[in-house]
C-alpha atoms as a PDB file:
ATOM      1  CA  UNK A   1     221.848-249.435  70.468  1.00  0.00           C
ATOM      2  CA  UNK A   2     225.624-248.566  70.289  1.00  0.00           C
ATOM      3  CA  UNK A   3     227.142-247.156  73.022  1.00  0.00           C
ATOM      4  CA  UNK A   4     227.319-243.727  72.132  1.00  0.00           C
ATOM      5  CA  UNK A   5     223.656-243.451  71.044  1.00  0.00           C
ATOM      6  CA  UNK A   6     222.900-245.257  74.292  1.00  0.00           C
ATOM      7  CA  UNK A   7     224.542-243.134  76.279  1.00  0.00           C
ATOM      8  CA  UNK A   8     222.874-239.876  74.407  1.00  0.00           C
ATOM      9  CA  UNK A   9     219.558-241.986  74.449  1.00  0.00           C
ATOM     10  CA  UNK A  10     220.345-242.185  78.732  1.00  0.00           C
ATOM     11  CA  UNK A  11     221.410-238.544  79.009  1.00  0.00           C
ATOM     12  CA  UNK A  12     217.886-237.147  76.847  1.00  0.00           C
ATOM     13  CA  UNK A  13     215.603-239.436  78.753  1.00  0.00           C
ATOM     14  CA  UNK A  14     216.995-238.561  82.141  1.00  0.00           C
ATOM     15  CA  UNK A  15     216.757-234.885  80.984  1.00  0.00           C
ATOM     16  CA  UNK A  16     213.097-234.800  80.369  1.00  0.00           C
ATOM     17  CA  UNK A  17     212.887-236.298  83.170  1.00  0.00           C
ATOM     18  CA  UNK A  18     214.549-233.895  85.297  1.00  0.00           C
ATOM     19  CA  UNK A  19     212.602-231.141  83.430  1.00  0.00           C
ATOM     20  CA  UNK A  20     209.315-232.188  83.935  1.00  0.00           C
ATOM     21  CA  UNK A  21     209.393-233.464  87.693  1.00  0.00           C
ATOM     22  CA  UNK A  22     212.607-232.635  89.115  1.00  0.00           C
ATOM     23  CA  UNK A  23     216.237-233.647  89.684  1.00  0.00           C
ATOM     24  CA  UNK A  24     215.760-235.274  93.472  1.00  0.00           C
ATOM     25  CA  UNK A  25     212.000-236.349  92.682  1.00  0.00           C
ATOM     26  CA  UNK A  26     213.444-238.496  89.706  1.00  0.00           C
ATOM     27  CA  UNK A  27     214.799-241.765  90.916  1.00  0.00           C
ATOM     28  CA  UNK A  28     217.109-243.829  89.630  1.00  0.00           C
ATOM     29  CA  UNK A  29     214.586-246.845  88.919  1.00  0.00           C
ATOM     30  CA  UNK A  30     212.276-244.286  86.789  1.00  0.00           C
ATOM     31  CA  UNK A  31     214.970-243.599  84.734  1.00  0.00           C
ATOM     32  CA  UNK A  32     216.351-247.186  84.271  1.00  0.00           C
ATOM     33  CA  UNK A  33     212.384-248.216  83.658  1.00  0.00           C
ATOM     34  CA  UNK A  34     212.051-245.140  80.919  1.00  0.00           C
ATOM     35  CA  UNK A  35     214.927-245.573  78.959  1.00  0.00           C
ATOM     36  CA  UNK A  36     214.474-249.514  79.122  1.00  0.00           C
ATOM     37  CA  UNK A  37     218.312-250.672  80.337  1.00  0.00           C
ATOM     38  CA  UNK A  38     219.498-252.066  83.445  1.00  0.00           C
ATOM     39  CA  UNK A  39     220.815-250.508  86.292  1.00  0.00           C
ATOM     40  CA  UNK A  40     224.006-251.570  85.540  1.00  0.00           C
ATOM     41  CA  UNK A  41     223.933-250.454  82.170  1.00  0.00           C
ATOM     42  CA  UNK A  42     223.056-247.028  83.196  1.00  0.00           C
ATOM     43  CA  UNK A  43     225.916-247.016  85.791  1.00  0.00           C
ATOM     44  CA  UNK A  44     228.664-248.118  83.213  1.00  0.00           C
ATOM     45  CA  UNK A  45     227.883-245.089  81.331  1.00  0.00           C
ATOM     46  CA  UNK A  46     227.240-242.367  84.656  1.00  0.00           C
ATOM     47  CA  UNK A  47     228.975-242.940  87.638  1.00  0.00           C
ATOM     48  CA  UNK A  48     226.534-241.846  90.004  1.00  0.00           C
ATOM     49  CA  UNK A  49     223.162-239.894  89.277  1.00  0.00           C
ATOM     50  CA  UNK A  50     224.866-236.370  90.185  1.00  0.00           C
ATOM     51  CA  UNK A  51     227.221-237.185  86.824  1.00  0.00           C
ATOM     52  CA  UNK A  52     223.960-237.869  84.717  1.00  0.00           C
ATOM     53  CA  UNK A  53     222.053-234.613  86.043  1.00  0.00           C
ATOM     54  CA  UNK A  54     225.463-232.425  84.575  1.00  0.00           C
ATOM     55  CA  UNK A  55     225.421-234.510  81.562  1.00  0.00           C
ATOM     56  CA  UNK A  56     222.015-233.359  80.707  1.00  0.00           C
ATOM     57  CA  UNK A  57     222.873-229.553  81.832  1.00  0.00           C
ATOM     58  CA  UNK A  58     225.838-229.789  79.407  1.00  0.00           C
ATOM     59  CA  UNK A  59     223.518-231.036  76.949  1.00  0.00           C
ATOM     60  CA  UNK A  60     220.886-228.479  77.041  1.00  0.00           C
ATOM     61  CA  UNK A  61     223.187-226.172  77.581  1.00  0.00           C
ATOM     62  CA  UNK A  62     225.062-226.617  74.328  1.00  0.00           C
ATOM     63  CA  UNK A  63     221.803-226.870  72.476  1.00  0.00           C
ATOM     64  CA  UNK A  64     220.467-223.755  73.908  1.00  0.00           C
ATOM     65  CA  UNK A  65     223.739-221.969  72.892  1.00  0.00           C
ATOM     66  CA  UNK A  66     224.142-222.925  69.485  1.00  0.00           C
ATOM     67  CA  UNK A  67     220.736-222.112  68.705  1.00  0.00           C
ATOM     68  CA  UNK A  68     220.894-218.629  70.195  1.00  0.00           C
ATOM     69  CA  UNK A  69     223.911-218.103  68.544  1.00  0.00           C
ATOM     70  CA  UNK A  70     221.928-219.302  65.115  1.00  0.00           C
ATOM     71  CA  UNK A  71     219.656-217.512  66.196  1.00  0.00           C
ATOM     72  CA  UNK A  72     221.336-214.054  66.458  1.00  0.00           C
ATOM     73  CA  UNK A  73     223.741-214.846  63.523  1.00  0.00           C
ATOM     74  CA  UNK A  74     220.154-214.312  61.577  1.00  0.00           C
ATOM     75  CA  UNK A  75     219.107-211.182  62.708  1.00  0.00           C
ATOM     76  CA  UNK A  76     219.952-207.717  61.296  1.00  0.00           C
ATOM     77  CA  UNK A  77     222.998-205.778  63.150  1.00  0.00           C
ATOM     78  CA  UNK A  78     222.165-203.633  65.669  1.00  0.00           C
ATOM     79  CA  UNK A  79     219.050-203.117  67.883  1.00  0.00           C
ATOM     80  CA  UNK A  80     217.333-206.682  66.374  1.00  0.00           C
ATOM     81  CA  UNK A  81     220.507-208.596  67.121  1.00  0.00           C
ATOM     82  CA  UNK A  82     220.162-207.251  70.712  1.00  0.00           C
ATOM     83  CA  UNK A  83     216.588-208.389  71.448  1.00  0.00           C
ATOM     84  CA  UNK A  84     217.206-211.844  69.696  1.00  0.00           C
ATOM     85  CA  UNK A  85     217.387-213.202  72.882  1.00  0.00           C
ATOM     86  CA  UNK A  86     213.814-212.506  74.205  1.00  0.00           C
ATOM     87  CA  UNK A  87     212.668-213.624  70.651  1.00  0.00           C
ATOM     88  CA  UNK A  88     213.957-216.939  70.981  1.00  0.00           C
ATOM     89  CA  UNK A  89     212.504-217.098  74.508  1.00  0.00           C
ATOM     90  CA  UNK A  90     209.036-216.246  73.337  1.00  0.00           C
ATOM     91  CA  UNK A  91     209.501-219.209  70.830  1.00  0.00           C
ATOM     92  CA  UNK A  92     210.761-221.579  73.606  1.00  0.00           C
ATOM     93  CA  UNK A  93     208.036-220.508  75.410  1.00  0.00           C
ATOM     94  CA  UNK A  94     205.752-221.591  72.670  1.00  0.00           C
ATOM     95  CA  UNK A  95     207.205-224.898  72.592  1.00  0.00           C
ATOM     96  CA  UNK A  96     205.212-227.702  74.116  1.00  0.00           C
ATOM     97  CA  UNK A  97     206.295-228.883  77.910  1.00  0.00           C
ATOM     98  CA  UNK A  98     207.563-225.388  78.498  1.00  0.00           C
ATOM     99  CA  UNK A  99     209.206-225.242  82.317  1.00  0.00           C
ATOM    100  CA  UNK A 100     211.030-222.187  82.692  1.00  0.00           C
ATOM    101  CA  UNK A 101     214.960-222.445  82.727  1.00  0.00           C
ATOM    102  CA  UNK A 102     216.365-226.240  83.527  1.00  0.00           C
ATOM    103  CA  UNK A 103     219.461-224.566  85.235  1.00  0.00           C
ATOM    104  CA  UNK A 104     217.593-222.406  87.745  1.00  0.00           C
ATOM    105  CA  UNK A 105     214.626-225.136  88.280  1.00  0.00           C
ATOM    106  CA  UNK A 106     217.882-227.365  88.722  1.00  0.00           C
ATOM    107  CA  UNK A 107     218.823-225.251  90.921  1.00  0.00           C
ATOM    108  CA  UNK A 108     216.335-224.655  92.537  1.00  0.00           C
ATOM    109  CA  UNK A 109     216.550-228.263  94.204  1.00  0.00           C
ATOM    110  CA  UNK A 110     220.274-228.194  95.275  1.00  0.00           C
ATOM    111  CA  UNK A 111     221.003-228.850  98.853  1.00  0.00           C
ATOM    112  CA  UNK A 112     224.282-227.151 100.522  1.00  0.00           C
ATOM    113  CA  UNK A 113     226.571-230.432  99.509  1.00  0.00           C
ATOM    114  CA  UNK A 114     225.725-230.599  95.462  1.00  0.00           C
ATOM    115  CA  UNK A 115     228.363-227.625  94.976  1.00  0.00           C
ATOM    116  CA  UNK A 116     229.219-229.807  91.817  1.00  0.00           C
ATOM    117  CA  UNK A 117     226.128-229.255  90.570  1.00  0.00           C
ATOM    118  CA  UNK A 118     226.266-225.737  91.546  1.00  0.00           C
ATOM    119  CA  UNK A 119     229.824-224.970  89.732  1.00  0.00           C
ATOM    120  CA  UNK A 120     228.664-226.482  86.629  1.00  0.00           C
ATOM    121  CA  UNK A 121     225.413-224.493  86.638  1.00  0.00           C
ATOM    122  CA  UNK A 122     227.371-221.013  87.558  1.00  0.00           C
ATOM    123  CA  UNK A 123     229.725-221.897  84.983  1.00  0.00           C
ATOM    124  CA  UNK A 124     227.110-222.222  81.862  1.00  0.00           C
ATOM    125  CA  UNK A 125     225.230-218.763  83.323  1.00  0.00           C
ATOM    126  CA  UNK A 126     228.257-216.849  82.667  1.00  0.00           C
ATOM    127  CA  UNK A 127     228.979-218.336  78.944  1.00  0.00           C
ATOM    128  CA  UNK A 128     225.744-216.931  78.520  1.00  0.00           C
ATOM    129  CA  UNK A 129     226.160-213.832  80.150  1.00  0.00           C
ATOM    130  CA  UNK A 130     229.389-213.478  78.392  1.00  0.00           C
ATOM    131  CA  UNK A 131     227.990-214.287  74.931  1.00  0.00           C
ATOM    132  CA  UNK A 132     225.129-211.598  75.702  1.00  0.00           C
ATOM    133  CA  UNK A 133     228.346-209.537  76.315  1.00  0.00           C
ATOM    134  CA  UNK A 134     230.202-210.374  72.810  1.00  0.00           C
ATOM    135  CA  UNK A 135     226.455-209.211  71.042  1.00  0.00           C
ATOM    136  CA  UNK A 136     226.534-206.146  72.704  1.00  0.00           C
ATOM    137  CA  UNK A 137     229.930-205.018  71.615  1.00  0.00           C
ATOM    138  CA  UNK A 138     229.167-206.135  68.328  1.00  0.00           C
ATOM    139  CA  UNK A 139     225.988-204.011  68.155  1.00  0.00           C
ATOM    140  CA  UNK A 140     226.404-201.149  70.226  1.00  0.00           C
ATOM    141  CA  UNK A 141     229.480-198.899  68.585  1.00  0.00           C
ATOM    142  CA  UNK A 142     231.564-196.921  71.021  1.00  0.00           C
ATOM    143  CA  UNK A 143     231.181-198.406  74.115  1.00  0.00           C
ATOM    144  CA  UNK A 144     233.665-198.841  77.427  1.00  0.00           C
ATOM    145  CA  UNK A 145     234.273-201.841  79.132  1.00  0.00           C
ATOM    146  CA  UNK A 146     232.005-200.631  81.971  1.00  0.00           C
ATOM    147  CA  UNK A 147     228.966-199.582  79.905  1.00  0.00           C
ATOM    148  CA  UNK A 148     229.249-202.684  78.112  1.00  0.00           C
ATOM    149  CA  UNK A 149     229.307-204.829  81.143  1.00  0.00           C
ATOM    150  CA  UNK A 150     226.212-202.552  82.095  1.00  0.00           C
ATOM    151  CA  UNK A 151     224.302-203.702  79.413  1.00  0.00           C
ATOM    152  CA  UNK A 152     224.424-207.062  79.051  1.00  0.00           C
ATOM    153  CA  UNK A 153     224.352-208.063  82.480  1.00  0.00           C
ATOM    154  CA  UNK A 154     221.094-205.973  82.742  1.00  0.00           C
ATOM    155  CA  UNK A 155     219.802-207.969  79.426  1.00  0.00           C
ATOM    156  CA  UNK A 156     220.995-211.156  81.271  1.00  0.00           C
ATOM    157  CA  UNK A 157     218.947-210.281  84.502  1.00  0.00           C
ATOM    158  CA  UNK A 158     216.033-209.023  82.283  1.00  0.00           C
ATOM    159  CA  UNK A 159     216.278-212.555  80.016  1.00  0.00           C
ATOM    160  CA  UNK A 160     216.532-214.961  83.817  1.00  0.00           C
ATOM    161  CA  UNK A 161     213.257-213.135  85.435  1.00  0.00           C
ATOM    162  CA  UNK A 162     211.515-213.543  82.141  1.00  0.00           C
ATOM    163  CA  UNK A 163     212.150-216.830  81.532  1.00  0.00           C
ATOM    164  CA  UNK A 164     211.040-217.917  85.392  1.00  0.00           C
ATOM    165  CA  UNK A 165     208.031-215.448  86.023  1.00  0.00           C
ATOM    166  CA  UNK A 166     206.550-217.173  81.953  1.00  0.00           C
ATOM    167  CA  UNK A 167     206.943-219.977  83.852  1.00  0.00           C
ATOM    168  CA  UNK A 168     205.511-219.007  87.404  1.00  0.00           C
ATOM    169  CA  UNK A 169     202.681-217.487  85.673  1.00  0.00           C
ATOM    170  CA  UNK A 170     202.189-220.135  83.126  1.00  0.00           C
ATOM    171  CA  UNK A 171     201.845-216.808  80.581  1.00  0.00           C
ATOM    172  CA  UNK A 172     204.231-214.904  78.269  1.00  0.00           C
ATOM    173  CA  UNK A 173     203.677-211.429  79.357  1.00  0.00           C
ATOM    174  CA  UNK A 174     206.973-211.279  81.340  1.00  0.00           C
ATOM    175  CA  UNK A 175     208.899-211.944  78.153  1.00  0.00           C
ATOM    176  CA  UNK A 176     207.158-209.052  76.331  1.00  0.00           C
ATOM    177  CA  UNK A 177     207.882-206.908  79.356  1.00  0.00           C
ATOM    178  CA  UNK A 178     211.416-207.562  79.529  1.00  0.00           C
ATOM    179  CA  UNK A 179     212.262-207.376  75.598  1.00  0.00           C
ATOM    180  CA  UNK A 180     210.099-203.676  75.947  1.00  0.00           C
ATOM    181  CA  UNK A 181     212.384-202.480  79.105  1.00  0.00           C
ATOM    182  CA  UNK A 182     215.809-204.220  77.228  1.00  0.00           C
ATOM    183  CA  UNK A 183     215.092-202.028  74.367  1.00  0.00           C
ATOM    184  CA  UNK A 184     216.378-198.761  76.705  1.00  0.00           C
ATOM    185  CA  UNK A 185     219.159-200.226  77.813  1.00  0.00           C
ATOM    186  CA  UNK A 186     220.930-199.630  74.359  1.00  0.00           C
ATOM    187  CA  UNK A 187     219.670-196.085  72.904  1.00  0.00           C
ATOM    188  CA  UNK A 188     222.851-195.746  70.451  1.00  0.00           C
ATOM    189  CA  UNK A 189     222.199-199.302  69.017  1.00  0.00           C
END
């Protein structure tokens, strides 16, 4: 493998990884042994396993964003545009190896001195938030600064419990919930 499928090939692995049993409760070993490559190999393309675990938030980040934003880009204007977001979580949730969000069961794990972590985790919950915002002003005419802000953060906060309580309750009825109470939040859409 070339070096930057390599790397990619490190940064998936590592990912699922992560996903399925943890960031700390991964070691180092598993993930040399999985993606067959030597521990040096692995370290000449992450400096330290704290570099690899915001690789593979970057990378599922930036998958999960261009796919909402696909996603919504399909939709009719207005109210479907708006609820796009809980659609595309029902389908993620439909997906095999479903585990609620990898940022918050990230997380989750942190300790008091991963703040790196931490920043890089804030950071990619308000691109969301802020792209929620950008579909709300684009689908909801008339609308302050303040009432805008209104919505989508309480679409964001409706979106995060639904996506961990499918995943606490190993069942999709929080998803349905939230897209139901969403719907209010935006009566002139």
């Amino acid at each position: 493998m070339q070096s930057p499928e390599l790397h990619q090939h490190i940064i998936v692995t590592a990912g699922k990884l992560f996903y399925s049993q943890g960031y700390h409760s991964t070691g180092i070993n598993e993930i040399v042994d999985t993606c067959n490559i030597a521990k040096a190999t692995l370290y000449g393309h992450f400096k330290s396993k704290e570099d690899l675990c915001i690789a593979y938030l970057d990378h599922r980040h930036h998958q999960f964003l261009e796919r909402l934003k696909g996603f919504v880009a399909k939709k009719q204007p207005g109210k479907t545009q708006l609820l796009a977001l809980f659609e595309l979580l029902q389908d993620m949730y439909r997906e095999e190896n479903f585990e609620g969000c990898w940022c918050l069961k990230t997380f989750g794990e942190l300790g008091p001195n991963e703040a790196k972590i931490r920043a890089v985790i804030q950071k990619q919950k308000k691109e969301l938030l802020l792209f929620i915002g950008e579909v709300v002003g684009d689908n909801v005419p008339n609308l302050s600064k303040a009432e805008t802000e209104k919505i989508s953060g309480g679409l964001y906060l409706l979106y995060e419990s639904a996506i961990t309580e499918s995943n606490l309750f190993k069942n999709d009825w929080p998803i349905y919930m939230a897209k139901n109470i969403a719907s209010t939040l935006f009566p002139k859409a």
